[in-house]
N, C-alpha and C. Protein backbone atom coordinates (compact mmCIF):
# COMPACT_ATOMS: atom_id res chain seq x y z
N UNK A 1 90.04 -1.88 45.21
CA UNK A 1 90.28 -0.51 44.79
C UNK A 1 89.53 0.44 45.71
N UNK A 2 90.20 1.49 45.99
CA UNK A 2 89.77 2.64 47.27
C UNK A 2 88.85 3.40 46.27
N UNK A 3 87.94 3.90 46.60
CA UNK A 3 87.01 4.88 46.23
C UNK A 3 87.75 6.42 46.87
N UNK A 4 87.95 7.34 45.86
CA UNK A 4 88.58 8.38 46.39
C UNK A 4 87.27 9.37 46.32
N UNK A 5 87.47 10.66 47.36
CA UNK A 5 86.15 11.49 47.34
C UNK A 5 86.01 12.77 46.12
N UNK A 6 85.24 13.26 45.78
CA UNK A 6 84.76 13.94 44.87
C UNK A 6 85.90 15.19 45.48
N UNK A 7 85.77 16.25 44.13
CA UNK A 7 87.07 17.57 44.58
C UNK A 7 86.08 18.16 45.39
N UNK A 8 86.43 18.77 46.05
CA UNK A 8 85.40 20.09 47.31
C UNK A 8 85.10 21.11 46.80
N UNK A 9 85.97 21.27 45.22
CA UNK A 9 85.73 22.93 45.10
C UNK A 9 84.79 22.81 43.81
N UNK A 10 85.15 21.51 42.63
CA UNK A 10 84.22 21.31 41.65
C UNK A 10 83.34 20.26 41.19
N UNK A 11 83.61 19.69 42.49
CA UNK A 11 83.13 18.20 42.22
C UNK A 11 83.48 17.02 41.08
N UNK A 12 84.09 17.05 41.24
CA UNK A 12 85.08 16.42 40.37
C UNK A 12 85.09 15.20 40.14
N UNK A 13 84.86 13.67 39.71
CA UNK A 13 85.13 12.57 40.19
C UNK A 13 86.52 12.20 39.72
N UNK A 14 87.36 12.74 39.28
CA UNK A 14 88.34 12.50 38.61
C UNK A 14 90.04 13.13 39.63
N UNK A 15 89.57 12.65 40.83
CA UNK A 15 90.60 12.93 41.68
C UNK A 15 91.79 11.87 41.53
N UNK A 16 92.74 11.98 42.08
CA UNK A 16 93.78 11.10 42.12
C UNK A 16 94.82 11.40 43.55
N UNK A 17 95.36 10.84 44.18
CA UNK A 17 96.22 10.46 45.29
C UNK A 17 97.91 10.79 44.62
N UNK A 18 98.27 11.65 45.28
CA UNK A 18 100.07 11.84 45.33
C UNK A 18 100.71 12.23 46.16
N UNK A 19 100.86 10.85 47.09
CA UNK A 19 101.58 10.95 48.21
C UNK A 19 100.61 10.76 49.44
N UNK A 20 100.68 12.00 50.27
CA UNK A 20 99.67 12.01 51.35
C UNK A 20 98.44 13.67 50.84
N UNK A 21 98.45 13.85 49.07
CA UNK A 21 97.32 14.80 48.65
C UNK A 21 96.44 14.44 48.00
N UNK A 22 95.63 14.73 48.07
CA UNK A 22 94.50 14.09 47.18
C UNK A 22 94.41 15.74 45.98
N UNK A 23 94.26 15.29 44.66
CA UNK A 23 94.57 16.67 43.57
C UNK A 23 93.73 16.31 42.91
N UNK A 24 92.70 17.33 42.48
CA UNK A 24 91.72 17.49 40.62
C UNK A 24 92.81 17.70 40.02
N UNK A 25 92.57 16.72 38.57
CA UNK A 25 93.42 17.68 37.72
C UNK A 25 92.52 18.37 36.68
N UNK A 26 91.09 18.72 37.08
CA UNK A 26 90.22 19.33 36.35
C UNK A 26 89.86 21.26 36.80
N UNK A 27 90.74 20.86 38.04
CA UNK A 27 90.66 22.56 38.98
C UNK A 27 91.85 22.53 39.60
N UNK A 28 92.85 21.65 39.60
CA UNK A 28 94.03 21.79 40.14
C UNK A 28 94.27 22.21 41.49
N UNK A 29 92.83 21.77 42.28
CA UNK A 29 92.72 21.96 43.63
C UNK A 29 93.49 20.79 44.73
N UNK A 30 94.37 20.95 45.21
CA UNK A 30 95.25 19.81 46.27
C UNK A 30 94.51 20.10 47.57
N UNK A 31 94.46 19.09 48.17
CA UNK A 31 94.11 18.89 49.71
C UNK A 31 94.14 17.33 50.40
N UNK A 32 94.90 17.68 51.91
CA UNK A 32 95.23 16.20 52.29
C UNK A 32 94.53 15.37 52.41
N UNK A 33 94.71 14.17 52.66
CA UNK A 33 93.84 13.16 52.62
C UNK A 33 93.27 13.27 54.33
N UNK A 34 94.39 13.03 55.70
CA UNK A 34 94.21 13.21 56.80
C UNK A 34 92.97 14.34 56.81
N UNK A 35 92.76 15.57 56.06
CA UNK A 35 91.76 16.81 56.21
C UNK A 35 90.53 16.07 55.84
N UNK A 36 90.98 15.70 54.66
CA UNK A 36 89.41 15.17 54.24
C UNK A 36 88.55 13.93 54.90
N UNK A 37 89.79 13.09 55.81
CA UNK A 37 89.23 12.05 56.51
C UNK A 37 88.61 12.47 57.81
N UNK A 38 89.29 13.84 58.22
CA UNK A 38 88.83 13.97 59.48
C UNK A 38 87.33 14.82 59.38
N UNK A 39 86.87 15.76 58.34
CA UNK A 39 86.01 17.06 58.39
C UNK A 39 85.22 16.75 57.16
N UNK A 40 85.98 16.29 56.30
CA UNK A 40 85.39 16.22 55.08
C UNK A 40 85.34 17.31 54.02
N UNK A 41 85.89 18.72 55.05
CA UNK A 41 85.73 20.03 54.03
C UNK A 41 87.26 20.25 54.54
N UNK A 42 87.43 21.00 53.03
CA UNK A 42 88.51 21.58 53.36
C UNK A 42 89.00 22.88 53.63
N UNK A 43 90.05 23.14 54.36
CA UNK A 43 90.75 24.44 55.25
C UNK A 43 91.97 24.69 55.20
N UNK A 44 92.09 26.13 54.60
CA UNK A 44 92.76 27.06 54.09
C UNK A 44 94.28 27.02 54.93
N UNK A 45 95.32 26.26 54.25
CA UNK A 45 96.03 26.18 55.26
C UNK A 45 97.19 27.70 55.31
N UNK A 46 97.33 28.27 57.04
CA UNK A 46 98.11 29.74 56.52
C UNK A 46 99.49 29.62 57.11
N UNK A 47 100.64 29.50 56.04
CA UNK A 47 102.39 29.99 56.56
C UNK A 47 102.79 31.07 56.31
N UNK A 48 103.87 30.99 57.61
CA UNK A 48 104.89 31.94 57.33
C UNK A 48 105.40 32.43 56.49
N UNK A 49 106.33 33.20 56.06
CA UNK A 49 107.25 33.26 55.14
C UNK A 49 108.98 31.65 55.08
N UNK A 50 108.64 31.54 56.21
CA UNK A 50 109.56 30.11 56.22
C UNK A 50 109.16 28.95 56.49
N UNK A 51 107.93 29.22 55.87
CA UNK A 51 106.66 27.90 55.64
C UNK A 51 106.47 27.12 57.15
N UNK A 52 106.20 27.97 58.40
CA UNK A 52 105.61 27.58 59.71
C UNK A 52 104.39 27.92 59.20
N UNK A 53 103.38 26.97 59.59
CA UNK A 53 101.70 27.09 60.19
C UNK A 53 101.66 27.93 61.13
N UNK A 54 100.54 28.94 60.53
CA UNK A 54 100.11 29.72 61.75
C UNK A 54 98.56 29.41 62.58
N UNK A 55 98.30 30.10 63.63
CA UNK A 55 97.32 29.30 63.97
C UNK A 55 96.83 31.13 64.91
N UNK A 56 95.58 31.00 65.21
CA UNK A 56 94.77 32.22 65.69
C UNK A 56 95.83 32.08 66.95
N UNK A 57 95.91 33.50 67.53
CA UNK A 57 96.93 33.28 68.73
C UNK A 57 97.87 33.44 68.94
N UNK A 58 98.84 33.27 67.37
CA UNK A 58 100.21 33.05 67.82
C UNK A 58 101.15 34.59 67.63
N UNK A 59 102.27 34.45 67.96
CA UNK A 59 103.35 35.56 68.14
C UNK A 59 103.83 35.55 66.96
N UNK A 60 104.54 36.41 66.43
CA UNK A 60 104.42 36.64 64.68
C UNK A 60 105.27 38.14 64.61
N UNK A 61 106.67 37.68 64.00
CA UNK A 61 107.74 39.06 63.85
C UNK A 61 107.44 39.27 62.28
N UNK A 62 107.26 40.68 62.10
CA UNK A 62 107.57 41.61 61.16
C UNK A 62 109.41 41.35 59.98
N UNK A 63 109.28 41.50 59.30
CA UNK A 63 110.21 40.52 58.11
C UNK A 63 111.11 41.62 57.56
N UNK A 64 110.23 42.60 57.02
CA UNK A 64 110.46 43.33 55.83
C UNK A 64 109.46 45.02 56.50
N UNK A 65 110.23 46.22 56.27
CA UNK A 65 109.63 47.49 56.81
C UNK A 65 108.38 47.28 55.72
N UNK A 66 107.01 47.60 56.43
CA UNK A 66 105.77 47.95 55.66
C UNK A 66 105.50 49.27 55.35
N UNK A 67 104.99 49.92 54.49
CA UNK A 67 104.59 50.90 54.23
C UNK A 67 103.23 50.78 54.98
N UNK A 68 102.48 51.83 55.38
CA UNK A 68 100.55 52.19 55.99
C UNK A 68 100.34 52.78 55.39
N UNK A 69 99.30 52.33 54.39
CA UNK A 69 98.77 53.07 53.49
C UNK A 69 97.48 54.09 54.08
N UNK A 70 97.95 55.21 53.36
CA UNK A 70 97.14 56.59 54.06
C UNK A 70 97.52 57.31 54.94
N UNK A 71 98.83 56.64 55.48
CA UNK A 71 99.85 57.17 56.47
C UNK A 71 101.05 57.36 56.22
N UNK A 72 102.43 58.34 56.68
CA UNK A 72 103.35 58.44 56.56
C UNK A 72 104.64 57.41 57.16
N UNK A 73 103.91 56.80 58.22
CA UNK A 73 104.40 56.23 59.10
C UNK A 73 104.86 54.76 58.52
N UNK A 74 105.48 53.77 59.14
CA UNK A 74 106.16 52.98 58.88
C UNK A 74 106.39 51.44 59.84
N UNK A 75 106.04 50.30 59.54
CA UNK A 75 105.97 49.44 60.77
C UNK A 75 107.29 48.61 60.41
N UNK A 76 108.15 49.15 61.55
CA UNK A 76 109.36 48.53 60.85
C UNK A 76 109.86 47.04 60.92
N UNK A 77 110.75 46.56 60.86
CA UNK A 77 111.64 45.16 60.49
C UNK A 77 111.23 45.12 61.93
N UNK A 78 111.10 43.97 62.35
CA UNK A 78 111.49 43.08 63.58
C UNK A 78 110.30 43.39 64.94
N UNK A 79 109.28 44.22 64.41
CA UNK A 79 107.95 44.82 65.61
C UNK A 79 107.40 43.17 65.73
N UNK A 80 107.09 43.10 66.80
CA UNK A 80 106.88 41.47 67.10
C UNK A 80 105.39 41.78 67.75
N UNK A 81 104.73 41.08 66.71
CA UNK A 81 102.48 41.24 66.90
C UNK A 81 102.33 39.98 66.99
N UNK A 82 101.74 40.02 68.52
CA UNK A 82 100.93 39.32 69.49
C UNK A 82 99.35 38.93 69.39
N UNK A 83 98.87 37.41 69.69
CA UNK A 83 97.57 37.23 69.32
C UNK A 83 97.09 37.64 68.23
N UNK A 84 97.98 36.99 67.29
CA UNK A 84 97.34 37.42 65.86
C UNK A 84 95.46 36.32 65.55
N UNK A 85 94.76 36.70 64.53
CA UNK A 85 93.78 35.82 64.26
C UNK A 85 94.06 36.06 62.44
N UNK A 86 93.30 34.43 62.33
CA UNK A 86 93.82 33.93 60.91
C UNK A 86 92.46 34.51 60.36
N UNK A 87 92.26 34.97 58.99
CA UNK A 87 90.74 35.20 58.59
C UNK A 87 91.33 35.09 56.84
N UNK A 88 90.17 34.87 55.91
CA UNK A 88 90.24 34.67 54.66
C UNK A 88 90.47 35.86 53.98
N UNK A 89 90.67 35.69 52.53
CA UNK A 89 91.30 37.12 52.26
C UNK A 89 92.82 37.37 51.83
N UNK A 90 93.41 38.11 50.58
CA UNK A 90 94.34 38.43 50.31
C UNK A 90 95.52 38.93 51.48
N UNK A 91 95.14 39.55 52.67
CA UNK A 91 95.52 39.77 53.92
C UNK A 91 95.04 38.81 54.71
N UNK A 92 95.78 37.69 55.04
CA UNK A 92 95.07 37.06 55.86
C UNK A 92 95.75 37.12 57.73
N UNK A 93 96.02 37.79 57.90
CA UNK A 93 96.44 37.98 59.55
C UNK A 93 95.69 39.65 60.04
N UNK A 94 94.67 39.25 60.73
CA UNK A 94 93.87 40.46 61.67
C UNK A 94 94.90 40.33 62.78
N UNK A 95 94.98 41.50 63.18
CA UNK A 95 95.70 41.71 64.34
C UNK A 95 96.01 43.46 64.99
N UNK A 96 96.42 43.35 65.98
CA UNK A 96 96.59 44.63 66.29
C UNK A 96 97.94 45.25 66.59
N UNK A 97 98.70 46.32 66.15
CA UNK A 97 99.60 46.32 66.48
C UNK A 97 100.00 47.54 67.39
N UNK A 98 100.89 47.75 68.23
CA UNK A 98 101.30 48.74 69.34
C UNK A 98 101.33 49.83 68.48
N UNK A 99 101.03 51.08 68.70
CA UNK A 99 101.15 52.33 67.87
C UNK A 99 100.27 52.70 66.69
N UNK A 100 99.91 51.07 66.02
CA UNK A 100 99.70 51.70 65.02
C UNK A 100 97.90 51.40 65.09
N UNK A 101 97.52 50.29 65.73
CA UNK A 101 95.98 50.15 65.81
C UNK A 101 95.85 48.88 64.81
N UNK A 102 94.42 48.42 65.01
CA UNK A 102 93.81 47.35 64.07
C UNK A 102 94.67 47.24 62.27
N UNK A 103 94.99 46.13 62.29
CA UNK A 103 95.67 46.32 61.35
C UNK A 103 95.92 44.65 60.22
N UNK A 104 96.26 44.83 58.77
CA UNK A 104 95.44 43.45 58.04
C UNK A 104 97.19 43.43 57.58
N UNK A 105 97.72 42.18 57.60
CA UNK A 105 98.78 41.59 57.27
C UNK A 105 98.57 40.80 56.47
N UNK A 106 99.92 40.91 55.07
CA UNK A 106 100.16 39.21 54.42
C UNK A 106 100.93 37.93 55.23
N UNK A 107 100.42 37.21 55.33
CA UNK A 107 101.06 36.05 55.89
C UNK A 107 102.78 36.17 54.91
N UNK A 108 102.56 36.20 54.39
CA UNK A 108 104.18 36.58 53.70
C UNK A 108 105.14 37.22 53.94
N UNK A 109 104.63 38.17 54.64
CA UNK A 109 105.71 39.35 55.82
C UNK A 109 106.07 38.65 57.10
N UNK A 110 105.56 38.05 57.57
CA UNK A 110 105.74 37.73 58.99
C UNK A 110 106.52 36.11 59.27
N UNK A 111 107.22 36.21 60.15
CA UNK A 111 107.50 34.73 60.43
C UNK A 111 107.20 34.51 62.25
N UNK A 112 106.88 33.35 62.01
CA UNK A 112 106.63 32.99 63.63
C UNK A 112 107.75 32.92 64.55
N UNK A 113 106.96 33.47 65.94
CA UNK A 113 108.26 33.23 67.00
C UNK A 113 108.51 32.34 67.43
């Protein structure tokens, strides 16, 4: 019998294996097994809106027109932002965009190029 590892987020001993995830069902926290074999901690994984991985770096089109809040202005359908970086957070894409300056994205708007 495999010894499976404690949950990361509550410590849990009461993990269980489904598939290639390892899941609490005491915090309902999932994470792969490959993550936990390689680091031991686990990391926030960030997609697209058509469930691509994003990664610091990458090219990343606009989905849906955004509103700027505090501004009148508008970042419309299809503006394509370059060298994005991944960071934690309800907005998780830092990035900058042409016109409009430093600026915090949902991974949910954007799909990769």
């Amino acid at each position: 019998m495999t010894v499976l590892p404690n949950c990361p987020k509550c410590n849990s001993e009461y993990t269980y294996e489904d598939g290639s995830m390892l899941i609490c069902p005491e915090c309902a926290h999932e994470w792969s097994i490959e993550l936990d074999a390689e680091n031991g901690e686990d990391q926030k994984v960030i997609k697209d809106s058509n469930g691509n991985v994003l990664n610091d770096g990458d090219t990343v089109t606009v989905i849906k027109d955004l509103k700027v809040k505090g501004s009148s202005s508008v970042i419309k359908i299809g503006t394509k932002v370059k060298n994005i970086r991944l960071v934690d957070g309800d907005h998780d894409i830092d990035c900058k965009i042409d016109g409009f300056g430093a600026m915090k994205l949902k991974s949910e708007f954007v799909k990769k190029v």
